[in-house]
C-alpha atoms as a PDB file:
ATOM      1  CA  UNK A   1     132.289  92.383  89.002  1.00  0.00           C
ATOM      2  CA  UNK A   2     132.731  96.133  88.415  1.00  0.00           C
ATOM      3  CA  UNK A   3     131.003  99.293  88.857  1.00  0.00           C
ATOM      4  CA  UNK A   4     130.515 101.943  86.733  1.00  0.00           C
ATOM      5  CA  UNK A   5     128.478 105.001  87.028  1.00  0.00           C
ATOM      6  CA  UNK A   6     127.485 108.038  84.763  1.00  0.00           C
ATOM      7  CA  UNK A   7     127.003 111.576  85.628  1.00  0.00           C
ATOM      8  CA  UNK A   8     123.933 112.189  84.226  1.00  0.00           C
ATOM      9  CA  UNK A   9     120.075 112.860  85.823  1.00  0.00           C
ATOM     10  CA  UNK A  10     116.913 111.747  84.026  1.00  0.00           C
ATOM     11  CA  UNK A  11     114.488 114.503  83.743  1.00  0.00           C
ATOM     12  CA  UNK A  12     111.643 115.101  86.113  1.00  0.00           C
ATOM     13  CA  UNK A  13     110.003 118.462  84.335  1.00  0.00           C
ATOM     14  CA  UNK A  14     106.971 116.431  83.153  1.00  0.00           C
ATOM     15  CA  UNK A  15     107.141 113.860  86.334  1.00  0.00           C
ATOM     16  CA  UNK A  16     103.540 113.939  88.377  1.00  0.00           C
ATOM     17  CA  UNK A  17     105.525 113.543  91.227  1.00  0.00           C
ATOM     18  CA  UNK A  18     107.013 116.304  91.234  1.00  0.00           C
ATOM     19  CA  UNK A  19     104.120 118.459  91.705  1.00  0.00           C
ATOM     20  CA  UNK A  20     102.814 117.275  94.976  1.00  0.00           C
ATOM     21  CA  UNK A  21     102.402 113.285  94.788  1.00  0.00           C
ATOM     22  CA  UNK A  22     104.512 111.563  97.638  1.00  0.00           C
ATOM     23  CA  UNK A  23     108.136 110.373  96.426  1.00  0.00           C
ATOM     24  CA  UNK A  24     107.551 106.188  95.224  1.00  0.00           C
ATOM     25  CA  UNK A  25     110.592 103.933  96.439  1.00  0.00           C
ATOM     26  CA  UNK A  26     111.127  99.786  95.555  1.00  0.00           C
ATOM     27  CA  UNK A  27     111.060  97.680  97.799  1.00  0.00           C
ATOM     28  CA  UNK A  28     112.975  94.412  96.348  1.00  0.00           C
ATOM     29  CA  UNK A  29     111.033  90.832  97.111  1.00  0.00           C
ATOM     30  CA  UNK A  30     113.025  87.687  97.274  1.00  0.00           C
ATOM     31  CA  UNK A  31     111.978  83.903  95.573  1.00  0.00           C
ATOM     32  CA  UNK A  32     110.567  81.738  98.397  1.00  0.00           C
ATOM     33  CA  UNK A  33     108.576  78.259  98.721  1.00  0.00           C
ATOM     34  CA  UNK A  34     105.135  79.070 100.626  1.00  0.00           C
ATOM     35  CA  UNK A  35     103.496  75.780 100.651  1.00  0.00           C
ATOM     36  CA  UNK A  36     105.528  73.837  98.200  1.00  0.00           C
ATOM     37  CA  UNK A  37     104.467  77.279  95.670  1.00  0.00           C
ATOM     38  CA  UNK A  38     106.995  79.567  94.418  1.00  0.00           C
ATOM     39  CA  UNK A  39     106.530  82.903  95.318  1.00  0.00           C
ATOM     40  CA  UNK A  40     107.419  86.523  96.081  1.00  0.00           C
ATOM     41  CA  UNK A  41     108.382  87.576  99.379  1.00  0.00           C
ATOM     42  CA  UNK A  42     109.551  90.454 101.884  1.00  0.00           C
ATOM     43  CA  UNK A  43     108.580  90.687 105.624  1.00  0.00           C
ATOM     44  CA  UNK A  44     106.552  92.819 105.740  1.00  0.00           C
ATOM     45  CA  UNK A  45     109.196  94.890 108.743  1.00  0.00           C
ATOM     46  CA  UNK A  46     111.309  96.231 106.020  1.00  0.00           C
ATOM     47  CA  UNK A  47     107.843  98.138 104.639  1.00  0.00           C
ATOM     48  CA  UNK A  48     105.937  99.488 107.118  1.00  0.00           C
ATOM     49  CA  UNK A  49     108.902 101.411 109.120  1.00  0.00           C
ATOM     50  CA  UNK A  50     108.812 103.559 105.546  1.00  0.00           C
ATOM     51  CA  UNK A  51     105.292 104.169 105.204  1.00  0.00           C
ATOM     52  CA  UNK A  52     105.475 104.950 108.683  1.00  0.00           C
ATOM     53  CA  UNK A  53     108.722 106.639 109.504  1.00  0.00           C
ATOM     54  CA  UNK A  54     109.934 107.745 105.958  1.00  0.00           C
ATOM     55  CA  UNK A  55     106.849 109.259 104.427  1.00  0.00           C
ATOM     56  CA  UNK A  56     107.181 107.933 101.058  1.00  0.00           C
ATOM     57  CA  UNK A  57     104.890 105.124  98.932  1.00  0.00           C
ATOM     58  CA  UNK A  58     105.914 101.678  98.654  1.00  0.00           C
ATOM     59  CA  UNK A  59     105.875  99.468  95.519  1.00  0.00           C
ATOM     60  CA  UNK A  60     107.432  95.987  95.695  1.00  0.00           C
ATOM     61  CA  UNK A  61     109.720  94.903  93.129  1.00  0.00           C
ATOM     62  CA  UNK A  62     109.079  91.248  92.057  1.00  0.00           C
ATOM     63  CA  UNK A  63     113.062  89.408  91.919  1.00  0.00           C
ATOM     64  CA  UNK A  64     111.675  87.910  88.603  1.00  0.00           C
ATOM     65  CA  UNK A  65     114.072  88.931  85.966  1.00  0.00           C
ATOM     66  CA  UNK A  66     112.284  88.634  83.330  1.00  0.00           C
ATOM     67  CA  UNK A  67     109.403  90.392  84.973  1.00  0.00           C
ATOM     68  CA  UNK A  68     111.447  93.835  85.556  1.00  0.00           C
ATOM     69  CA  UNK A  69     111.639  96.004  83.372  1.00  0.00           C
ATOM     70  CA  UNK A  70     114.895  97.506  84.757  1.00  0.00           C
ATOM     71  CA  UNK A  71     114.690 100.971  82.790  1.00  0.00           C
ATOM     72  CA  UNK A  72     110.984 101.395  83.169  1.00  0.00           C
ATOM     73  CA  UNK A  73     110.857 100.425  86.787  1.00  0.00           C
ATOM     74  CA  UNK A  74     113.830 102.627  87.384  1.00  0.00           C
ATOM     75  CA  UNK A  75     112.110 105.671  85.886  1.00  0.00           C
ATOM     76  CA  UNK A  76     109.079 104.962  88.110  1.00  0.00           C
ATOM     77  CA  UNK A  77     110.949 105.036  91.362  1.00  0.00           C
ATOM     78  CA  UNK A  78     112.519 107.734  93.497  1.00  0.00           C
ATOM     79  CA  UNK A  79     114.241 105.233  95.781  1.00  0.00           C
ATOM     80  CA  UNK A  80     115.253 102.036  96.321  1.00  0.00           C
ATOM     81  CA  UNK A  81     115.467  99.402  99.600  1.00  0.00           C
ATOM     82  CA  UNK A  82     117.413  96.340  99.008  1.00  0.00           C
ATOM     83  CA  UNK A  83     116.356  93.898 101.520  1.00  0.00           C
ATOM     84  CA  UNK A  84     117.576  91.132 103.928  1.00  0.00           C
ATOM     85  CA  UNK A  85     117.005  87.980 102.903  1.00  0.00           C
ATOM     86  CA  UNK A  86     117.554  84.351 104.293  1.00  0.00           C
ATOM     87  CA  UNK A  87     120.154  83.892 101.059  1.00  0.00           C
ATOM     88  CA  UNK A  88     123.275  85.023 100.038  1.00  0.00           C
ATOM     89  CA  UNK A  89     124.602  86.187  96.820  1.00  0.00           C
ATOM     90  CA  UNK A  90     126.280  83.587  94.580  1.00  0.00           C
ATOM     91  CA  UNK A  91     129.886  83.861  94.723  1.00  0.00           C
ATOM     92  CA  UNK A  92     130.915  84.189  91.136  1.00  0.00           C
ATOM     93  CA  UNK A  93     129.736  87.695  90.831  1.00  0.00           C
ATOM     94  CA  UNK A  94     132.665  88.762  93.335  1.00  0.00           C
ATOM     95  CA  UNK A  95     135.358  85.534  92.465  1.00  0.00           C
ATOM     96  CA  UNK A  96     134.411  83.680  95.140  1.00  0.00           C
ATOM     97  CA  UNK A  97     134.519  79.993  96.437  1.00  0.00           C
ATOM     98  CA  UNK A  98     131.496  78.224  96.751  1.00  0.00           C
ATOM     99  CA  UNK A  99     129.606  79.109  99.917  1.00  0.00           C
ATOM    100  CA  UNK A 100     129.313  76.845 103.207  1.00  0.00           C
ATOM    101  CA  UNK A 101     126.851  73.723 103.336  1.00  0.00           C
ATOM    102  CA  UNK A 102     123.167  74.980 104.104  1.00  0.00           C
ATOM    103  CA  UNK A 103     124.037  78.743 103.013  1.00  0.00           C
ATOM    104  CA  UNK A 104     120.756  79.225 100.433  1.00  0.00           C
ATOM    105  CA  UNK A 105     121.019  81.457  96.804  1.00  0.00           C
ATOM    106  CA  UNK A 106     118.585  83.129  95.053  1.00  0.00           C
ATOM    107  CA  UNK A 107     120.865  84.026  91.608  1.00  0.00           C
ATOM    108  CA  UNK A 108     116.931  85.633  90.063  1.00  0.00           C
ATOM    109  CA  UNK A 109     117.312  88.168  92.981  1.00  0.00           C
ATOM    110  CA  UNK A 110     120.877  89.010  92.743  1.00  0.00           C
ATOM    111  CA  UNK A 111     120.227  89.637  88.678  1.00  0.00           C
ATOM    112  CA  UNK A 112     117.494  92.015  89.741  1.00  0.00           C
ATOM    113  CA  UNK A 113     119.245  93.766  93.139  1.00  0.00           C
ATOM    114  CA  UNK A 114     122.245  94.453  90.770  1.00  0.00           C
ATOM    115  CA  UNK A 115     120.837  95.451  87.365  1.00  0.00           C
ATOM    116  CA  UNK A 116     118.212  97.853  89.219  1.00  0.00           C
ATOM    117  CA  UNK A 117     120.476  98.970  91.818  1.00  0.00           C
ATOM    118  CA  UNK A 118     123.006 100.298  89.182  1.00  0.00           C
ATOM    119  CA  UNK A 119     120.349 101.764  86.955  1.00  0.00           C
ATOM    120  CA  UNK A 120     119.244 103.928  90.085  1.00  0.00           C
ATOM    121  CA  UNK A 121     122.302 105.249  91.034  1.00  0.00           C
ATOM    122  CA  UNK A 122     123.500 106.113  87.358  1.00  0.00           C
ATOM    123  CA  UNK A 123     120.194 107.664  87.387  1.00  0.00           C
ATOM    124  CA  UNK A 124     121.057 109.794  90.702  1.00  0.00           C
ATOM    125  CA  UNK A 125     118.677 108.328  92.628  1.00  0.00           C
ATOM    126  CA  UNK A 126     119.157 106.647  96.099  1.00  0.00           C
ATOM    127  CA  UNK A 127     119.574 103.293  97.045  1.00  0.00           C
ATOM    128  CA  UNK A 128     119.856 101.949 100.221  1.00  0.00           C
ATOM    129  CA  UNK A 129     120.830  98.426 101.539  1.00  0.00           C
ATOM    130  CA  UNK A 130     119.940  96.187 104.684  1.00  0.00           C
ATOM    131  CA  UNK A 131     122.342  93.063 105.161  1.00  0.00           C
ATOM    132  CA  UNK A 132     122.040  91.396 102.120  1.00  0.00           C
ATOM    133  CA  UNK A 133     121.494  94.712 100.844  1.00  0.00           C
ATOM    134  CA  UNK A 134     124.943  96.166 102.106  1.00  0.00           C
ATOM    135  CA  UNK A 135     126.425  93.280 100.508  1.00  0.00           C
ATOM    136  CA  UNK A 136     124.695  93.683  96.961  1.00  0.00           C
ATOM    137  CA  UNK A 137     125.602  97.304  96.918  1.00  0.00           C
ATOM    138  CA  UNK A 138     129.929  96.477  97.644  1.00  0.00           C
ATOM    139  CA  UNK A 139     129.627  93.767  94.996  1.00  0.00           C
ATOM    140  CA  UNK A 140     127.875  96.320  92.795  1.00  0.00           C
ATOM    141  CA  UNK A 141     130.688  98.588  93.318  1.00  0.00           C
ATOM    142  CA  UNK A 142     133.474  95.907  92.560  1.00  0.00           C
ATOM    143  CA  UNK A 143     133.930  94.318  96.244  1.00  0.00           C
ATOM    144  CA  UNK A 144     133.881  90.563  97.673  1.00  0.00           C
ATOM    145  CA  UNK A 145     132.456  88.429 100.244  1.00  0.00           C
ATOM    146  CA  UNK A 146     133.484  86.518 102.871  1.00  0.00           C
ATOM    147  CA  UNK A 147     131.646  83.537 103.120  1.00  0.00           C
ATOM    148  CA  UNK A 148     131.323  82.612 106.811  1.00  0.00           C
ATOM    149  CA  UNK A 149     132.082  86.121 109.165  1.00  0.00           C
ATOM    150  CA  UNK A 150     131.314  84.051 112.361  1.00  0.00           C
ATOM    151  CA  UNK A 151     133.007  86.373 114.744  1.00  0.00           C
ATOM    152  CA  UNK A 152     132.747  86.712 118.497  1.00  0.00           C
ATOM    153  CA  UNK A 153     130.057  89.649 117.823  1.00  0.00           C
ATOM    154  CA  UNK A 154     128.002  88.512 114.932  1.00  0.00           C
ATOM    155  CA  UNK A 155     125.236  86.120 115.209  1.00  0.00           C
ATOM    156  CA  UNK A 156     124.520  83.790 112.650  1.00  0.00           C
ATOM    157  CA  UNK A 157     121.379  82.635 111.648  1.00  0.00           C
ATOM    158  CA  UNK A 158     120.586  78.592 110.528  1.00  0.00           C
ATOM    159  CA  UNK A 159     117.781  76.532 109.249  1.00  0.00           C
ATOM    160  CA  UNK A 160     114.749  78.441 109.878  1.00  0.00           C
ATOM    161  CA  UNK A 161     115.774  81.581 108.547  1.00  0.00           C
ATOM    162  CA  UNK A 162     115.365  84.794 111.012  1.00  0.00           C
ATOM    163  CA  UNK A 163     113.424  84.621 114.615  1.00  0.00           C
ATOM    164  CA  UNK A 164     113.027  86.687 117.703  1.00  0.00           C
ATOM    165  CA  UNK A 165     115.656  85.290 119.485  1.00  0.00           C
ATOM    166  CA  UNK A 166     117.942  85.555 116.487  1.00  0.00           C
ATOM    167  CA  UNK A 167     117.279  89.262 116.491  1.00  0.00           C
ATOM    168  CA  UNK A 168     117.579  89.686 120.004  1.00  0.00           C
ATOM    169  CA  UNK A 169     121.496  89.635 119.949  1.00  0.00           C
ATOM    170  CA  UNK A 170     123.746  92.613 119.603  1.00  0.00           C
ATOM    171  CA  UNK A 171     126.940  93.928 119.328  1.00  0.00           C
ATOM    172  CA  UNK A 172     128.237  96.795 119.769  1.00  0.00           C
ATOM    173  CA  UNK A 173     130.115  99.124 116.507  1.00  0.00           C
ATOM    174  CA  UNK A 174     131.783 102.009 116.285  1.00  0.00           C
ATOM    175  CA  UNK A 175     130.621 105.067 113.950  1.00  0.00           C
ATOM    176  CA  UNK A 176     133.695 106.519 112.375  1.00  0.00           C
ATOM    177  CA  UNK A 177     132.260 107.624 108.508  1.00  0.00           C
ATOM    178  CA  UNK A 178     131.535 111.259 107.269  1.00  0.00           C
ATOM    179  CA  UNK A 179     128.782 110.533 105.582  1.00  0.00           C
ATOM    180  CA  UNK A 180     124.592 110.504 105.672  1.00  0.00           C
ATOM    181  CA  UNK A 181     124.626 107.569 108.158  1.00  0.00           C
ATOM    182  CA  UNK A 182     127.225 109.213 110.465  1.00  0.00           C
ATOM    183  CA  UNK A 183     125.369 112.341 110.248  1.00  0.00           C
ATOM    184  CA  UNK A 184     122.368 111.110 111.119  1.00  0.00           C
ATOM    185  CA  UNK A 185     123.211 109.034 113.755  1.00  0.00           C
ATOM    186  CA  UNK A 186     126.362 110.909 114.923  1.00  0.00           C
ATOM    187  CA  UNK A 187     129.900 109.558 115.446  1.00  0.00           C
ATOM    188  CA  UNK A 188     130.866 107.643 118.088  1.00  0.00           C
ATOM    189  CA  UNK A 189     129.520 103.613 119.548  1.00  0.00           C
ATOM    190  CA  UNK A 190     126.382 101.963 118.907  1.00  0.00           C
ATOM    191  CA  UNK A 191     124.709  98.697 119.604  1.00  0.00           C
ATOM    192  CA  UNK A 192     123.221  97.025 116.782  1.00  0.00           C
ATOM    193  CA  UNK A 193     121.614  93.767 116.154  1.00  0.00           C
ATOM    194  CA  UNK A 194     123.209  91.070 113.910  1.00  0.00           C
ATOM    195  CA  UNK A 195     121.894  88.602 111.390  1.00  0.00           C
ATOM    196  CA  UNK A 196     124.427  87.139 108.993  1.00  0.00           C
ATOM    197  CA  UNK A 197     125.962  85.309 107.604  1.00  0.00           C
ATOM    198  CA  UNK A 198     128.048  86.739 104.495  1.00  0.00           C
ATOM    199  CA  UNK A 199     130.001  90.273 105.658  1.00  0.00           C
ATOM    200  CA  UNK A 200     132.606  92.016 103.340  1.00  0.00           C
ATOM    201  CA  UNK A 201     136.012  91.184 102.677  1.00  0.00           C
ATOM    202  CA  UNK A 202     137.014  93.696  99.860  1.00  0.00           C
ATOM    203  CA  UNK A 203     135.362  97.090  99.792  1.00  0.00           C
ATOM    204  CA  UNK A 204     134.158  97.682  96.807  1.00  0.00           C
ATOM    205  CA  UNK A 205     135.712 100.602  94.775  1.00  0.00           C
ATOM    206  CA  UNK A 206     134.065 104.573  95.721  1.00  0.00           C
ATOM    207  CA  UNK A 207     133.013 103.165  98.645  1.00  0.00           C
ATOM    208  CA  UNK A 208     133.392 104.632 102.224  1.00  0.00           C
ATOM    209  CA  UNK A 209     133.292 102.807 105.569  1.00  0.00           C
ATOM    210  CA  UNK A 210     130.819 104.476 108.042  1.00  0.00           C
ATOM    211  CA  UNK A 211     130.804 102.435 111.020  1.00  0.00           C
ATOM    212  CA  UNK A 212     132.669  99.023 112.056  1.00  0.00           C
ATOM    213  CA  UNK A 213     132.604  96.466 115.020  1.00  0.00           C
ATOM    214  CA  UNK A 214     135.656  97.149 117.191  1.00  0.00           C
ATOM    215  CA  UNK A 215     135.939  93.260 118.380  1.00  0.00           C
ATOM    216  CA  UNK A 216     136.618  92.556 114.581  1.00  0.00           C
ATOM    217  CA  UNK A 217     136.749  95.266 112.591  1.00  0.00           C
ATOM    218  CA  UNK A 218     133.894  94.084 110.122  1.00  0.00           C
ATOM    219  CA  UNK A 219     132.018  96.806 108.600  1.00  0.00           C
ATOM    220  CA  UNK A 220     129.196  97.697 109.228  1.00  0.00           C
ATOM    221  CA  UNK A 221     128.203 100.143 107.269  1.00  0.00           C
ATOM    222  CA  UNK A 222     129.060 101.526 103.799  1.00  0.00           C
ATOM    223  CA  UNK A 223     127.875 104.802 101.482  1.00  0.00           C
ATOM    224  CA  UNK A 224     128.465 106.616  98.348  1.00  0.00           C
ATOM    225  CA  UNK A 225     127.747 109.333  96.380  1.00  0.00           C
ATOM    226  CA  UNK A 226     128.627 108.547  93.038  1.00  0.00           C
ATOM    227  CA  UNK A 227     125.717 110.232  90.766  1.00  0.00           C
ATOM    228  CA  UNK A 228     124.243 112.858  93.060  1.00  0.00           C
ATOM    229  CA  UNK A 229     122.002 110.994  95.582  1.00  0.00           C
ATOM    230  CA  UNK A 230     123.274 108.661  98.637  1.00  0.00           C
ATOM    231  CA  UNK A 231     124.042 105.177  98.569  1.00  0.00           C
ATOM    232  CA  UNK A 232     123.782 103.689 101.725  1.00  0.00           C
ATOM    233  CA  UNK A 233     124.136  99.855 103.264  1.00  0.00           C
ATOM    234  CA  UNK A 234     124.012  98.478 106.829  1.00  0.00           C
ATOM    235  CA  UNK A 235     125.025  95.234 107.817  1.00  0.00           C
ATOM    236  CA  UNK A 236     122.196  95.461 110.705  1.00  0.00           C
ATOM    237  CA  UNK A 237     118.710  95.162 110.549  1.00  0.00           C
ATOM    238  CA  UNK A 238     117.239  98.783 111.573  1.00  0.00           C
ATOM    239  CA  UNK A 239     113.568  97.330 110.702  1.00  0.00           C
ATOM    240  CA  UNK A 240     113.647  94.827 113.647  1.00  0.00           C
ATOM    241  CA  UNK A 241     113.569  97.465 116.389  1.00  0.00           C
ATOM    242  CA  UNK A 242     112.591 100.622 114.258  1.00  0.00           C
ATOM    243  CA  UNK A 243     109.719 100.815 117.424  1.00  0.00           C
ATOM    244  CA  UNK A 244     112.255 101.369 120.168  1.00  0.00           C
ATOM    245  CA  UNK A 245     115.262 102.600 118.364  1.00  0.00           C
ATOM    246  CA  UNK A 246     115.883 105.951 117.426  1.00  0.00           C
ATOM    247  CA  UNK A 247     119.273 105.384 115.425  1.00  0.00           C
ATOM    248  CA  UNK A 248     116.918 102.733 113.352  1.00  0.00           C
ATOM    249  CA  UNK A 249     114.235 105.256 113.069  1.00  0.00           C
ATOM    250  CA  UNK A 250     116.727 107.817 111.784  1.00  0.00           C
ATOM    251  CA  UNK A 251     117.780 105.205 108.982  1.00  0.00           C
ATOM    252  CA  UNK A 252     114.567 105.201 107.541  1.00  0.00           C
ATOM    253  CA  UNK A 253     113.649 108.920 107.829  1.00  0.00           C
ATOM    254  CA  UNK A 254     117.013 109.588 105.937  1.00  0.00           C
ATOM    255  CA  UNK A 255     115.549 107.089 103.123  1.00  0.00           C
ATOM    256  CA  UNK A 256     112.728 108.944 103.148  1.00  0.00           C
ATOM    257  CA  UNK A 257     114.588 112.394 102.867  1.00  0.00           C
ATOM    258  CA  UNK A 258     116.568 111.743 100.243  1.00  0.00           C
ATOM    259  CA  UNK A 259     114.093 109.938  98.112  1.00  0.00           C
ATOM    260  CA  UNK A 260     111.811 112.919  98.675  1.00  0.00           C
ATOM    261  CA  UNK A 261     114.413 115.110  97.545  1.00  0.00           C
ATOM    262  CA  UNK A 262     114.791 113.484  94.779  1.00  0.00           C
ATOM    263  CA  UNK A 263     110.903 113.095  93.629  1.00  0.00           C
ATOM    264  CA  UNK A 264     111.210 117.150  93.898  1.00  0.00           C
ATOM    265  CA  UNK A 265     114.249 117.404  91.932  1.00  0.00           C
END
């Protein structure tokens, strides 16, 4: 699918926030089974590093299309984290071929990531992406999939979903962007974890690479500034080790910067 952005910022003159309340970011859930119940989930990793390390309020974002009110929630927020998730996104929103045996969907949550992902960045407001979320934001933007990255670097998680000893694998990748990310971390090689399954294949139009794995050349990590405020995706998962890493530390602080930035603007 394509991408198309506007130019435009929604006014903020009359926005409480603006006069001293902390900036408000989403944090998007995912559709899960707890006890043979459907329900709304996110581990709770992905909030507390930004409570803790971005200095901005949380407010989860139910992946319950008819739930969201994708222009109201949109004007409510100052940022927005697109999760990891145990599922991938359905393949024909990029032209793809039906995914791998025991590769899980949630189609509610990719309705949700996309429509309220695009909203915020027409709106100049910043989104930022974690695995899943990386790959929402270059289909967003026009990109594909592949359906099975596999390489000699990247881990791959099974039945189960995500565990310590998934996470405790890593890889190293090479910084090489000029953007936020880059900036903040600084150029050069990094190790990362790696959890995934799906990677991209295309790069989605207005997008710019800002780090990739030198065994493969997968990237890693993405941005854009299409409407004013960053758009940012990593293909790690900064919220695993956010207590002993400072380049995952740094990911969330620049969350928190620019969503702050943009509650004051």
């Amino acid at each position: 699918m394509g991408f198309r952005v506007g130019t435009g910022r929604e006014a903020s003159s009359t926005d409480p926030r603006a006069v001293g309340r902390p900036a408000v970011v989403g944090v998007l859930c995912c559709n899960r089974s707890l006890d043979g119940r459907a329900a709304q989930a996110v581990a709770s990793r992905f909030v507390a590093p930004i409570a803790e390390h971005a200095g901005v309020a949380v407010l989860l974002v139910p992946a319950i299309p008819e739930a969201v009110d994708v222009i109201g929630v949109s004007r409510l927020l100052d940022g927005l984290l697109l999760t990891g998730s145990c599922s991938n996104l359905e393949p024909r929103l990029y032209g793809g071929t039906d995914l791998p045996d025991g590769q899980q969907l949630d189609a509610r949550r990719d309705d949700v990531a996309l429509s309220l992902a695009s909203r915020m960045i027409e709106a100049g407001k910043p989104v930022f992406g974690i695995c899943r979320g990386l790959q929402e934001l270059n289909v967003l933007f026009g990109g594909t999939l592949s359906p099975d990255v596999g390489g000699s670097g990247h881990y791959r998680f099974e039945a189960g979903c995500m565990s310590d000893d998934l996470f405790d694998h890593h890889h190293e990748i090479d910084v090489v962007g000029a953007g936020p990310l880059a900036s903040a971390l600084g150029r050069g090689r990094r190790q990362v974890n790696s959890v995934h399954q799906q990677g991209i294949s295309r790069l989605g139009g207005g997008l710019s690479v800002e780090a990739v794995a030198p065994d493969d050349g997968l990237i890693e990590a993405i941005w854009a500034e299409p409407c004013g405020a960053p758009v940012v995706g990593v293909q790690w998962h900064p919220e695993w080790d956010v207590g002993t890493n400072a380049d995952s530390r740094a990911f969330f602080q620049l969350f928190g910067r620019a969503a702050s930035a943009r509650a004051m603007g």
